[in-house]
PDB file of N, CA and C in Angstrom:
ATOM      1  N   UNK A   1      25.407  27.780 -21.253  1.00  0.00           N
ATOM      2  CA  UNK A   1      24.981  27.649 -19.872  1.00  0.00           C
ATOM      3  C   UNK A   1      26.022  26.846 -19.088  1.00  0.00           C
ATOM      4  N   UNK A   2      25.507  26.407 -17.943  1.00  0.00           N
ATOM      5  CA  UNK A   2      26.828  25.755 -17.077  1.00  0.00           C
ATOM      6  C   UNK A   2      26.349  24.517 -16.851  1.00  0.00           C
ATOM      7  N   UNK A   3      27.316  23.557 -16.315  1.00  0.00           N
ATOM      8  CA  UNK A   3      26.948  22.166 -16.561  1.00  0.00           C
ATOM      9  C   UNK A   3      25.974  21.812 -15.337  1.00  0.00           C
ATOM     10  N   UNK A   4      25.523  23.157 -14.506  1.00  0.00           N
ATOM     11  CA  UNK A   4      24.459  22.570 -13.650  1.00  0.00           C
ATOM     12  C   UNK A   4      23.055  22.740 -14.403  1.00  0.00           C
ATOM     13  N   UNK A   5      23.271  23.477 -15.482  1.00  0.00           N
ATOM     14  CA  UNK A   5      22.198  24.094 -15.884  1.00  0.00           C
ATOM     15  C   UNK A   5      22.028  24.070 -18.139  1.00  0.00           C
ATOM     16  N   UNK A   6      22.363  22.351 -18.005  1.00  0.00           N
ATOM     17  CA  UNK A   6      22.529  22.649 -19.554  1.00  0.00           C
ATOM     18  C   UNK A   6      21.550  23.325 -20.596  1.00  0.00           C
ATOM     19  N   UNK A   7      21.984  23.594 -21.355  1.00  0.00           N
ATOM     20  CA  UNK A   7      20.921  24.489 -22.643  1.00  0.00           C
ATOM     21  C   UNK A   7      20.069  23.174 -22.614  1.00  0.00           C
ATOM     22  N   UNK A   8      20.232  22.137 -23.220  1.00  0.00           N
ATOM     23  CA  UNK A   8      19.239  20.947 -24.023  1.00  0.00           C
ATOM     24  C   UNK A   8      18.360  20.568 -22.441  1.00  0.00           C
ATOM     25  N   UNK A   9      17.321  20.885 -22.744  1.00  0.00           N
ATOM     26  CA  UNK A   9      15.906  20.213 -21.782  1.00  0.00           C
ATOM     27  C   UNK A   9      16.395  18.854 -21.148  1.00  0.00           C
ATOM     28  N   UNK A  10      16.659  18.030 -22.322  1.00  0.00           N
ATOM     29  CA  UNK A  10      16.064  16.782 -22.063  1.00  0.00           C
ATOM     30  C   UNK A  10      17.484  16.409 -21.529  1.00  0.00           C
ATOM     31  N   UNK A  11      18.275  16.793 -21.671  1.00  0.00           N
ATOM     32  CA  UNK A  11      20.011  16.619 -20.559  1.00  0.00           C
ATOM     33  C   UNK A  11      19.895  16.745 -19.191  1.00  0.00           C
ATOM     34  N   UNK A  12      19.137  17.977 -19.120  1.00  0.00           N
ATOM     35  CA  UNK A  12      18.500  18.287 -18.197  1.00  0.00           C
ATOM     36  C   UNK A  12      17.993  17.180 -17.402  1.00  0.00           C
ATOM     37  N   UNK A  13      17.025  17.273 -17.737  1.00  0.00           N
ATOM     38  CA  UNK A  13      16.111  15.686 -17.190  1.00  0.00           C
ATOM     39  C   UNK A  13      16.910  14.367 -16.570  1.00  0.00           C
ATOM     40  N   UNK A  14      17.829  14.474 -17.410  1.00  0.00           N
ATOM     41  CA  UNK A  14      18.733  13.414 -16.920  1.00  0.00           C
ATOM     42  C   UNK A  14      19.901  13.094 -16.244  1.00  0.00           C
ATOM     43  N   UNK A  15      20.066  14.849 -16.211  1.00  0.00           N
ATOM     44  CA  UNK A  15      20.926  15.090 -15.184  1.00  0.00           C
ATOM     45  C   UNK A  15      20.433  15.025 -13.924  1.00  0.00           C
ATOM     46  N   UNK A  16      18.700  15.364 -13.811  1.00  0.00           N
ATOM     47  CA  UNK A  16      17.954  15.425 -12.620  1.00  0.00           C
ATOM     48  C   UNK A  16      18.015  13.952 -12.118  1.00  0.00           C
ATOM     49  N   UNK A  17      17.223  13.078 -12.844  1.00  0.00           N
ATOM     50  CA  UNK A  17      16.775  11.942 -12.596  1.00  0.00           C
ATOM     51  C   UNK A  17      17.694  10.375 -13.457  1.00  0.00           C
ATOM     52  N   UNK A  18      18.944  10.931 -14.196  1.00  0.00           N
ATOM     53  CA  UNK A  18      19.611   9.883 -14.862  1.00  0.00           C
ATOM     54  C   UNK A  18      19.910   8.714 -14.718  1.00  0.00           C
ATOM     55  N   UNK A  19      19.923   8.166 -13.791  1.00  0.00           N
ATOM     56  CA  UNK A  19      20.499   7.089 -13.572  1.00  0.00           C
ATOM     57  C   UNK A  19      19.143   5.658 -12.714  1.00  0.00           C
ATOM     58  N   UNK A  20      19.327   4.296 -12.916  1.00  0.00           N
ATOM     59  CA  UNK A  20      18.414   3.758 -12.447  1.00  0.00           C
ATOM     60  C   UNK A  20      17.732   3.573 -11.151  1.00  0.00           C
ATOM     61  N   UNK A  21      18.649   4.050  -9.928  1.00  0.00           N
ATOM     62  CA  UNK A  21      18.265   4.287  -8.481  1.00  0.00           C
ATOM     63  C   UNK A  21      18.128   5.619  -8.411  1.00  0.00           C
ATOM     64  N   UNK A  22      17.744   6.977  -9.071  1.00  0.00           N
ATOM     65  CA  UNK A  22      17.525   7.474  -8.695  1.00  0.00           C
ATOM     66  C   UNK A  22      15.464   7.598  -9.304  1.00  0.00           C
ATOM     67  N   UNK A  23      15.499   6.961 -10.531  1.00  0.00           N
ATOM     68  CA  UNK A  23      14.446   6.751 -11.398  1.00  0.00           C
ATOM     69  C   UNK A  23      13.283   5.903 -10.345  1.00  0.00           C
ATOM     70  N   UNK A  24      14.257   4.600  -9.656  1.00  0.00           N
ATOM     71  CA  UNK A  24      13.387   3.732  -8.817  1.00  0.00           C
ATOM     72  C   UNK A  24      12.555   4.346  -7.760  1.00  0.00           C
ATOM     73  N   UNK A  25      13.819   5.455  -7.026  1.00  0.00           N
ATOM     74  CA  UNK A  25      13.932   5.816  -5.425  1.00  0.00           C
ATOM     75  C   UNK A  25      12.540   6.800  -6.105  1.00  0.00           C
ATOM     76  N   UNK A  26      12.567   7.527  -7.010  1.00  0.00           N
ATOM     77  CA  UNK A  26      11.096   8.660  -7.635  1.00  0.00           C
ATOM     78  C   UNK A  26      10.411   7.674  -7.276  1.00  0.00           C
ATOM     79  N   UNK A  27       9.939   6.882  -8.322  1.00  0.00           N
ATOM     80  CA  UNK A  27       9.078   5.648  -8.513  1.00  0.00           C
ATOM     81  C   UNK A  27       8.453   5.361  -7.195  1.00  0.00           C
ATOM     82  N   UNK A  28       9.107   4.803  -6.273  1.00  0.00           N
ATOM     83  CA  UNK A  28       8.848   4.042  -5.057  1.00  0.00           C
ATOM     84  C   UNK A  28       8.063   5.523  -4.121  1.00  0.00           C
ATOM     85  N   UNK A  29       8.658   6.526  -3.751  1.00  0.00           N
ATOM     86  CA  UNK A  29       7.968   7.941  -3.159  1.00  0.00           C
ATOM     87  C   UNK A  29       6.675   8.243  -3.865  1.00  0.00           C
ATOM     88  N   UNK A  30       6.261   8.255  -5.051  1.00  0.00           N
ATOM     89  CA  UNK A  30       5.128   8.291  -5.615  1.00  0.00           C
ATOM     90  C   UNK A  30       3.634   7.959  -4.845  1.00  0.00           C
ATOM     91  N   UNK A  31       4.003   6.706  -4.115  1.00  0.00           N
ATOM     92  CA  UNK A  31       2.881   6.155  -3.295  1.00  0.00           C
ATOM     93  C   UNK A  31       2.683   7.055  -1.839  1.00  0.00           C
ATOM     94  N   UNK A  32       3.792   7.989  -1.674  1.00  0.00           N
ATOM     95  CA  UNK A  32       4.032   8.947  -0.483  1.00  0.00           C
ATOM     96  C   UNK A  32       5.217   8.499   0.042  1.00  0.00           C
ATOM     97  N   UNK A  33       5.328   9.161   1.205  1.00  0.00           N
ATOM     98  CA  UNK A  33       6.152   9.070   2.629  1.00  0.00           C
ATOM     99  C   UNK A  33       6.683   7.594   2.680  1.00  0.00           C
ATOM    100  N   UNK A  34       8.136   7.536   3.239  1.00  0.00           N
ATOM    101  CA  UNK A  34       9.011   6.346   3.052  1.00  0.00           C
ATOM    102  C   UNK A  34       9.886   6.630   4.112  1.00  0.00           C
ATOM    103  N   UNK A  35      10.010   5.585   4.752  1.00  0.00           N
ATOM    104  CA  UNK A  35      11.653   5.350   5.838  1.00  0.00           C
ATOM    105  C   UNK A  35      12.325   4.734   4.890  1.00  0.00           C
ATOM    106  N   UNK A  36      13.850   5.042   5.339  1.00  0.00           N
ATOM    107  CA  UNK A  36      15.063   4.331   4.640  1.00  0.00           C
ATOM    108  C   UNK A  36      14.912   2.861   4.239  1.00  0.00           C
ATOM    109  N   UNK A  37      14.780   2.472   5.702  1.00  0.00           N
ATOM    110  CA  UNK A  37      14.578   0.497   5.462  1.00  0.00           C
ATOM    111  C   UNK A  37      13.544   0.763   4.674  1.00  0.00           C
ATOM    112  N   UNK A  38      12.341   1.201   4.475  1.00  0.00           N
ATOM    113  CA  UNK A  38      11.173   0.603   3.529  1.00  0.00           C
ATOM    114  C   UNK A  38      11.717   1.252   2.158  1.00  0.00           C
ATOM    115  N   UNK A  39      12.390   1.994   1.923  1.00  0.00           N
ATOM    116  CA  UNK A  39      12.568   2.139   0.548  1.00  0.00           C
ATOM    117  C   UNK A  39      13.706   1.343  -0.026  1.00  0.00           C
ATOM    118  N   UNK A  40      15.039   0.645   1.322  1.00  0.00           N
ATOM    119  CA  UNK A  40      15.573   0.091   0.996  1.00  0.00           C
ATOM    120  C   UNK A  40      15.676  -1.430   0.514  1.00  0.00           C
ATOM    121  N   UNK A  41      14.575  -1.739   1.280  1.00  0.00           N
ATOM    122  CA  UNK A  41      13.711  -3.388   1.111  1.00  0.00           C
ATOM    123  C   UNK A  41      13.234  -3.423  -0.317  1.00  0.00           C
ATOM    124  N   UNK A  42      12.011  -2.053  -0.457  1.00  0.00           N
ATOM    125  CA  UNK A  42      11.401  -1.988  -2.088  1.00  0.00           C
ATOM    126  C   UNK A  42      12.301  -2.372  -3.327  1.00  0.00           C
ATOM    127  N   UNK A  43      13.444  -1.025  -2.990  1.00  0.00           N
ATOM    128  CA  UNK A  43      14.372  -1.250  -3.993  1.00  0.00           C
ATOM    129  C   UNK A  43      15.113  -2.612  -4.379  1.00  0.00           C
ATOM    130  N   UNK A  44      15.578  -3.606  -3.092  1.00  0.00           N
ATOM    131  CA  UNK A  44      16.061  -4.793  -3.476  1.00  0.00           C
ATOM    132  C   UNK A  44      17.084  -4.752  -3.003  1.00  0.00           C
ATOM    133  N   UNK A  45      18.376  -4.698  -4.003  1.00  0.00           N
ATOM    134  CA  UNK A  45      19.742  -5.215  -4.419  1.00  0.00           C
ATOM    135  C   UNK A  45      20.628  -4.028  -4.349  1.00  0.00           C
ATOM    136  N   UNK A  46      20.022  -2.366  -4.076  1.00  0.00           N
ATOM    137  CA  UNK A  46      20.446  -1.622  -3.854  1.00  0.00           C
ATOM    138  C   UNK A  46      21.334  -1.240  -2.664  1.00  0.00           C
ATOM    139  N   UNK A  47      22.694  -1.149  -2.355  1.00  0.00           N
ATOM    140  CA  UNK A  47      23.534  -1.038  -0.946  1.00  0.00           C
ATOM    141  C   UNK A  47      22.840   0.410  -0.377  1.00  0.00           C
ATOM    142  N   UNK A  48      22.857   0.063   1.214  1.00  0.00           N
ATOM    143  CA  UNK A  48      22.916   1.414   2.070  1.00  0.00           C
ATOM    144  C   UNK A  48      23.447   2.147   1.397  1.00  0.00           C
ATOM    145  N   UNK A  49      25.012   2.459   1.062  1.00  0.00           N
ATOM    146  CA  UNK A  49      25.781   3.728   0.594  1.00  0.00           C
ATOM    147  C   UNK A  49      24.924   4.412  -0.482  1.00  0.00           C
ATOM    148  N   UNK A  50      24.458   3.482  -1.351  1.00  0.00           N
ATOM    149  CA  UNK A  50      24.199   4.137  -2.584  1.00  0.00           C
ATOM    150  C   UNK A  50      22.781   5.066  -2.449  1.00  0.00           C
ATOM    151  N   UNK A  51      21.964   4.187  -1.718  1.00  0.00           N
ATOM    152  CA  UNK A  51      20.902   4.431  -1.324  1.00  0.00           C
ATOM    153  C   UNK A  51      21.127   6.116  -0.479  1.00  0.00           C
ATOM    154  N   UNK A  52      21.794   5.996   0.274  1.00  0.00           N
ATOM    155  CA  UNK A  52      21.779   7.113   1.128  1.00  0.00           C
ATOM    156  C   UNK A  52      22.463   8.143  -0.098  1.00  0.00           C
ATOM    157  N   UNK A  53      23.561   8.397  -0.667  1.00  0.00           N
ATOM    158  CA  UNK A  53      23.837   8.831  -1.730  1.00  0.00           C
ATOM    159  C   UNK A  53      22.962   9.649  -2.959  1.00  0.00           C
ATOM    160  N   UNK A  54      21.656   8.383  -3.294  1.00  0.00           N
ATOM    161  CA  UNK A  54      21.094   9.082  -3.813  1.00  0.00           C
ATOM    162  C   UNK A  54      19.820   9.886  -3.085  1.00  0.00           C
ATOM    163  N   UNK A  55      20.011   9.444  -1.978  1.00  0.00           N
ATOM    164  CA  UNK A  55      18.998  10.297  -1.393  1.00  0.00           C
ATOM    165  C   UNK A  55      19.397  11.641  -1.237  1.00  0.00           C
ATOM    166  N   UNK A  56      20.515  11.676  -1.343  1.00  0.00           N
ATOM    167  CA  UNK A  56      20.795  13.316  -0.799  1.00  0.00           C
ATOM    168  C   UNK A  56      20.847  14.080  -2.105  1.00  0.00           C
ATOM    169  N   UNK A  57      21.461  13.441  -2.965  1.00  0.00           N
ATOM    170  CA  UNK A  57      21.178  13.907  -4.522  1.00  0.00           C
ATOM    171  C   UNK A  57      19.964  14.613  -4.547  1.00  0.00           C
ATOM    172  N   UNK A  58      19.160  13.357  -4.277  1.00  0.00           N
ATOM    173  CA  UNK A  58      17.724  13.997  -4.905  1.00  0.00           C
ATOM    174  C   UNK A  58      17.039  14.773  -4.140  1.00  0.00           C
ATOM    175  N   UNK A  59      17.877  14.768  -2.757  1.00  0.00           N
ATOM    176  CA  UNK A  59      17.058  16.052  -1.496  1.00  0.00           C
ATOM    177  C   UNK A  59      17.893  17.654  -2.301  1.00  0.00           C
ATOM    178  N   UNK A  60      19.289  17.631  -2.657  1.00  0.00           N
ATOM    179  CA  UNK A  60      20.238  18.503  -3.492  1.00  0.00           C
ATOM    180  C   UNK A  60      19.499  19.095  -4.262  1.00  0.00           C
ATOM    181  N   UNK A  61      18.913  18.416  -5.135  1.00  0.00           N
ATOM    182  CA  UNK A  61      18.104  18.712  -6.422  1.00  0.00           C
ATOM    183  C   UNK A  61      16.887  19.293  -6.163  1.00  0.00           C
ATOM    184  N   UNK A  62      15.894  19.549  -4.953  1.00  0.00           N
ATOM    185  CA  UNK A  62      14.850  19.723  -4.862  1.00  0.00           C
ATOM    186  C   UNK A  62      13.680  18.640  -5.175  1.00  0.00           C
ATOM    187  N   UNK A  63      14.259  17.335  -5.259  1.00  0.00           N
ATOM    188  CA  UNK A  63      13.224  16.295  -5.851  1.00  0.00           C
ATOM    189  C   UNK A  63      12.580  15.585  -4.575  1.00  0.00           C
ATOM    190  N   UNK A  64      13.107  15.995  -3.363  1.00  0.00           N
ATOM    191  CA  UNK A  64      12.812  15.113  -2.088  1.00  0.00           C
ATOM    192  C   UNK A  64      12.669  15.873  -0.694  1.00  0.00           C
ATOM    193  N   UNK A  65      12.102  15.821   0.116  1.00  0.00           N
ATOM    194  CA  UNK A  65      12.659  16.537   1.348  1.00  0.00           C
ATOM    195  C   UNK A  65      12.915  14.739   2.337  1.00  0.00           C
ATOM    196  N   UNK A  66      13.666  15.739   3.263  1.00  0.00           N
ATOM    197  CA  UNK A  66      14.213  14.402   4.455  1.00  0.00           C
ATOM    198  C   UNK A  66      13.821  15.592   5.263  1.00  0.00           C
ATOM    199  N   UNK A  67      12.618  14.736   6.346  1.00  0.00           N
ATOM    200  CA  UNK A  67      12.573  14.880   7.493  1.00  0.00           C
ATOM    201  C   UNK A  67      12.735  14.493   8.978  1.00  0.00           C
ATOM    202  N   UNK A  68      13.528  14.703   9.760  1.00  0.00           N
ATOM    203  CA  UNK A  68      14.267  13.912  11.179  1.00  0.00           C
ATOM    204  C   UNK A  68      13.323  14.513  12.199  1.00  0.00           C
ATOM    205  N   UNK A  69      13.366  12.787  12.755  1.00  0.00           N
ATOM    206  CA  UNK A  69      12.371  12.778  14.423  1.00  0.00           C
ATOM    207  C   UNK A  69      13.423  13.164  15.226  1.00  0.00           C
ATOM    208  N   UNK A  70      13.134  14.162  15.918  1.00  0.00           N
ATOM    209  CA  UNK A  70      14.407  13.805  17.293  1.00  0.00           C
ATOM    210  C   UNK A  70      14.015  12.442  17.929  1.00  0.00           C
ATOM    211  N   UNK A  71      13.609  11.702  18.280  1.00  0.00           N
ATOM    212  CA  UNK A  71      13.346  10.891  18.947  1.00  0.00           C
ATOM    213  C   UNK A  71      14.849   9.333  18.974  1.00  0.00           C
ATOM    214  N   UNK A  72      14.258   8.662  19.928  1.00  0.00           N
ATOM    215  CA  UNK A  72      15.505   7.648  19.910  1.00  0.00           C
ATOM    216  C   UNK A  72      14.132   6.277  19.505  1.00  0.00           C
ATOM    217  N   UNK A  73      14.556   5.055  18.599  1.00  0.00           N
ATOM    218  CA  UNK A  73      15.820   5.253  17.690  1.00  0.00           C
ATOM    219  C   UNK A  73      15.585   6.424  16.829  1.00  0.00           C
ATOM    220  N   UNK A  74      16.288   7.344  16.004  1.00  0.00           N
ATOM    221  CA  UNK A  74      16.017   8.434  15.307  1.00  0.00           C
ATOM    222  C   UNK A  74      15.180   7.588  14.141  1.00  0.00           C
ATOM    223  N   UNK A  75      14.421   8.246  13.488  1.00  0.00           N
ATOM    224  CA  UNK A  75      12.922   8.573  12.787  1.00  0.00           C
ATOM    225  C   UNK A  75      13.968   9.130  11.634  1.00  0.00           C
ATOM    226  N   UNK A  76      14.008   8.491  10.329  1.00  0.00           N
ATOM    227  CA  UNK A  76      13.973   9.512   9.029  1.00  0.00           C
ATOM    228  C   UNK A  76      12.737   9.383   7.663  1.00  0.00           C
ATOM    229  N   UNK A  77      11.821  10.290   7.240  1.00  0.00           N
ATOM    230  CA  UNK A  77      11.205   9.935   6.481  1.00  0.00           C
ATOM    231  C   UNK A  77      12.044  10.735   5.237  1.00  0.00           C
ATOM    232  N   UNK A  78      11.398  10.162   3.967  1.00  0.00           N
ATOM    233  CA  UNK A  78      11.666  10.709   2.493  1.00  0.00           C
ATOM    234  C   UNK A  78       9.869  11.113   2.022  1.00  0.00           C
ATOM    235  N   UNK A  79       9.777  12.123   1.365  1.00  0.00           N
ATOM    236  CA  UNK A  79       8.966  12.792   0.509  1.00  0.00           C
ATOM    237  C   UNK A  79       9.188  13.406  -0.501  1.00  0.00           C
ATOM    238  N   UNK A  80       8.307  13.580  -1.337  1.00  0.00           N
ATOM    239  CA  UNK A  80       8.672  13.868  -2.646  1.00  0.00           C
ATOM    240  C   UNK A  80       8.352  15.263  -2.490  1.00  0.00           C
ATOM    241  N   UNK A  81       8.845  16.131  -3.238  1.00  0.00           N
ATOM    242  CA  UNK A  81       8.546  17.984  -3.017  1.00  0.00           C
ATOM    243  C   UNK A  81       7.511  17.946  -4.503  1.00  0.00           C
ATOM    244  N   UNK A  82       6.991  18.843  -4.263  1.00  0.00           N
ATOM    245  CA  UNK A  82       5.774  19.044  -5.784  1.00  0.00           C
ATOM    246  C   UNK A  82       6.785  18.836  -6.682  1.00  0.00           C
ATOM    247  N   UNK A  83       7.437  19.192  -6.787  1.00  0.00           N
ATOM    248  CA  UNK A  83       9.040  19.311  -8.172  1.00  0.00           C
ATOM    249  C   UNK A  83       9.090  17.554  -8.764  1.00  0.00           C
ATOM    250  N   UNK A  84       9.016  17.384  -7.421  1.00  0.00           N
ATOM    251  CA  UNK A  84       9.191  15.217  -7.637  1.00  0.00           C
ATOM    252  C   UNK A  84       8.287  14.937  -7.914  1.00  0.00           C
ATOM    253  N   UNK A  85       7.017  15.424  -7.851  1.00  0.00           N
ATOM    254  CA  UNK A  85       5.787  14.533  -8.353  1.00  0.00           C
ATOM    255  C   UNK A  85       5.308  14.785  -9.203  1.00  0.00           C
ATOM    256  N   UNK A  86       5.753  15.757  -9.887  1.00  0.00           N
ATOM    257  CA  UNK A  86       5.864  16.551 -11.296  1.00  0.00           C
ATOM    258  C   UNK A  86       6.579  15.719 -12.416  1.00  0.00           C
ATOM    259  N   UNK A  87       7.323  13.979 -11.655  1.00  0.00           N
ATOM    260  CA  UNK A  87       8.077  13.841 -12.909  1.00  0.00           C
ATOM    261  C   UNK A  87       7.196  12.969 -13.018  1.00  0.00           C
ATOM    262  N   UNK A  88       5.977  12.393 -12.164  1.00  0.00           N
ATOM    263  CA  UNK A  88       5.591  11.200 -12.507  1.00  0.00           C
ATOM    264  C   UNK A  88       5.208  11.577 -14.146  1.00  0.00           C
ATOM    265  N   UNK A  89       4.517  12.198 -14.539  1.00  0.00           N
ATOM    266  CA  UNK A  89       4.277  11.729 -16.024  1.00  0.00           C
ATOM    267  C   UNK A  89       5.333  11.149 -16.927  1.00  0.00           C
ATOM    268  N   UNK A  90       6.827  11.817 -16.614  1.00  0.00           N
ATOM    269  CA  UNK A  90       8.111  11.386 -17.220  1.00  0.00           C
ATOM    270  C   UNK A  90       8.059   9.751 -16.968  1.00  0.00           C
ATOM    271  N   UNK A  91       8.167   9.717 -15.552  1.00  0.00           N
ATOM    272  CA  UNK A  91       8.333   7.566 -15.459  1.00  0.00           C
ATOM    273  C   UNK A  91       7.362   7.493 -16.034  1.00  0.00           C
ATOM    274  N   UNK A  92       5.930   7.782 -15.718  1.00  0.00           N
ATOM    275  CA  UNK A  92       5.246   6.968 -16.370  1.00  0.00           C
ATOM    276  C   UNK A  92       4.795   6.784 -18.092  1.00  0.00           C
ATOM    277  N   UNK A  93       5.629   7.751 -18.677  1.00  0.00           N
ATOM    278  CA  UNK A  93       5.807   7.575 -20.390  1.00  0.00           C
ATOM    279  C   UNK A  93       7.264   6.588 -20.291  1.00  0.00           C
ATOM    280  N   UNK A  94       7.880   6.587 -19.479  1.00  0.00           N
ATOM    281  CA  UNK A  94       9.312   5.753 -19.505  1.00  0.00           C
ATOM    282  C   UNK A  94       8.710   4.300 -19.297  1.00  0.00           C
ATOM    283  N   UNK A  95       7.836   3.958 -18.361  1.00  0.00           N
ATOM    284  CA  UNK A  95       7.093   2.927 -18.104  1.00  0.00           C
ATOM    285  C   UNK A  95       6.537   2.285 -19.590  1.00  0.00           C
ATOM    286  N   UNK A  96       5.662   3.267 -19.954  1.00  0.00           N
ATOM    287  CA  UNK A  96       4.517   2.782 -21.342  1.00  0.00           C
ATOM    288  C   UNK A  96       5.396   2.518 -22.125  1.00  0.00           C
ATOM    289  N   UNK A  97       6.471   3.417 -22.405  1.00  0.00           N
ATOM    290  CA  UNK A  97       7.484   2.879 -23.519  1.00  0.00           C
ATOM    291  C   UNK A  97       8.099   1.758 -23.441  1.00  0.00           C
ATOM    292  N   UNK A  98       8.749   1.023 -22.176  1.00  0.00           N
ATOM    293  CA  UNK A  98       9.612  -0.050 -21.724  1.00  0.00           C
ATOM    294  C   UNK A  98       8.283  -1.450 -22.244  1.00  0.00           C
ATOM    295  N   UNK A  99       6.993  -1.202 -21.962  1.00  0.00           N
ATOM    296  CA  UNK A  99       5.978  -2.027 -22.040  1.00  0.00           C
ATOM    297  C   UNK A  99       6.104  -2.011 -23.391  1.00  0.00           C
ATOM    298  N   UNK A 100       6.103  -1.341 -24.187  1.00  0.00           N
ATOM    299  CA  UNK A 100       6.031  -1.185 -25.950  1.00  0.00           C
ATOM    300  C   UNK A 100       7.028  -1.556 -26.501  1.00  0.00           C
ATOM    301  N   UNK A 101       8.197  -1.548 -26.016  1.00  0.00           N
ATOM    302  CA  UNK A 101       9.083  -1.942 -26.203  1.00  0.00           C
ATOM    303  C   UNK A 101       9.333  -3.891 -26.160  1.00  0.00           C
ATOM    304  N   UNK A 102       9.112  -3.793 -25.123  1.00  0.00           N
ATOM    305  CA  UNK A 102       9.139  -5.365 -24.364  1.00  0.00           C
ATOM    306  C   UNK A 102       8.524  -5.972 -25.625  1.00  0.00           C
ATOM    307  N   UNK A 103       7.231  -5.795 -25.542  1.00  0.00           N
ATOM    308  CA  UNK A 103       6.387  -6.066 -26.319  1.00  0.00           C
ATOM    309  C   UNK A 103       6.700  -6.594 -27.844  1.00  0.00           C
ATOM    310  N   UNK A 104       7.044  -5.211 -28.533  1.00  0.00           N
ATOM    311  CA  UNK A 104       8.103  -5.770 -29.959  1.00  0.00           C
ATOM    312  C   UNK A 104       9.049  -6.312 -29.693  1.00  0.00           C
ATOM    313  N   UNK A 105      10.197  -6.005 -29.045  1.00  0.00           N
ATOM    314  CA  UNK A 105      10.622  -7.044 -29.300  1.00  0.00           C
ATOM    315  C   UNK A 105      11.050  -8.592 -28.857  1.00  0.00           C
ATOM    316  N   UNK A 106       9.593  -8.816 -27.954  1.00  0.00           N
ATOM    317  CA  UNK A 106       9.161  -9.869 -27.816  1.00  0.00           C
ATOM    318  C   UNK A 106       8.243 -10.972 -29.667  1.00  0.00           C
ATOM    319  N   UNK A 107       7.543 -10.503 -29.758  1.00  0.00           N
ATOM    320  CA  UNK A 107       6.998 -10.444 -30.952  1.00  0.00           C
ATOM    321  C   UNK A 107       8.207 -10.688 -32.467  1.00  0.00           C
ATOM    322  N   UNK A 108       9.353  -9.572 -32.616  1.00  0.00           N
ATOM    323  CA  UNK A 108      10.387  -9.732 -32.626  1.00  0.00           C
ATOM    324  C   UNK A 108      10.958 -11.061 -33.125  1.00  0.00           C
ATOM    325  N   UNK A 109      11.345 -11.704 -31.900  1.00  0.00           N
ATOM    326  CA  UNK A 109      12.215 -12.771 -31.541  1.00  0.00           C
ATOM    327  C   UNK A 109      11.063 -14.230 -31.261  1.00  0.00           C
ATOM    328  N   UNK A 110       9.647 -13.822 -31.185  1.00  0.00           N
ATOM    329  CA  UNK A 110       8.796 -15.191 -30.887  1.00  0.00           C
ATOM    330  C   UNK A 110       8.972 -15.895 -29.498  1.00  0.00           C
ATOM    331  N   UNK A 111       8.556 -14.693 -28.829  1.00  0.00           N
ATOM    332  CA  UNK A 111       8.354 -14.955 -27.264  1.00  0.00           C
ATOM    333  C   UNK A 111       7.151 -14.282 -26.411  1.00  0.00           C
ATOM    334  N   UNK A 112       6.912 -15.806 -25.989  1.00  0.00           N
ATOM    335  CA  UNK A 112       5.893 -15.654 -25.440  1.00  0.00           C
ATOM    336  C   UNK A 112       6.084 -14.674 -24.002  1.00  0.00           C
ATOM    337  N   UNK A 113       4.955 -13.796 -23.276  1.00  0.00           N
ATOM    338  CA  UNK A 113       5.382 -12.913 -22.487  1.00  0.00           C
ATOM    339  C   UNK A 113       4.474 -13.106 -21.480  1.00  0.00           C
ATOM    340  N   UNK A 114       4.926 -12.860 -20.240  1.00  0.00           N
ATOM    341  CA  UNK A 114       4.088 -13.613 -19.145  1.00  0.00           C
ATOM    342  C   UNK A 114       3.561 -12.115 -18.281  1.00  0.00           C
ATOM    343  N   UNK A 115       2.755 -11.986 -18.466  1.00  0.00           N
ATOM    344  CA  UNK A 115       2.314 -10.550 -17.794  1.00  0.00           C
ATOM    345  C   UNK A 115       2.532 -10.220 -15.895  1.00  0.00           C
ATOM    346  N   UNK A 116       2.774  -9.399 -16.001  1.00  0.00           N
ATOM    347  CA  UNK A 116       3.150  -9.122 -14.556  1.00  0.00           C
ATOM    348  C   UNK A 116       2.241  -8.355 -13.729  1.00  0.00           C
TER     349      UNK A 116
END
């Protein structure tokens, strides 16, 4: 196959969603509809560039739509397309695992863990 479209599934997957701002930017749309600043605040420590970057990625990919207000100041929202909300089960086994994880090897090493 071609490297937009690898044979292995799970390459796949990570070609979709690989990297940690694009995993977050899913994450954060989950709750719905998002402006730039509010997804850029959520995220933190994330720069404009990157942010905008992966937004278009994931509009590229079918994981997002961007919709524009004509209006002044201009209006941009982010949404997730059914395709994007289709991965929540993916984060959220990525989630349960990171918790299971934490967990041993907290236990592990003899640390105490402060729940969040």
């Amino acid at each position: 196959m071609s490297e937009y479209m690898p044979e292995k599934l799970a390459e796949m997957t990570l070609k979709m969603i690989g990297d940690r701002w694009k995993v977050l930017i899913i994450q954060n749309l989950m709750d719905g509809t998002k402006r730039f600043g509010e997804l850029k605040k959520e995220l933190g420590d994330i720069t404009q560039k990157v942010l905008t970057s992966n937004l278009r990625l994931l509009e590229e990919k079918g994981i997002l739509i961007r919709k524009v207000y004509a209006q002044i100041p201009p209006r941009v929202d982010y949404t997730l397309t059914q395709l994007g909300y289709e991965l929540k089960p993916v984060i959220d086994s990525m989630i349960e695992w990171a918790e299971e994880y934490r967990r041993s090897m907290a236990k592990m090493l003899n640390i105490e863990l402060i729940e969040e």
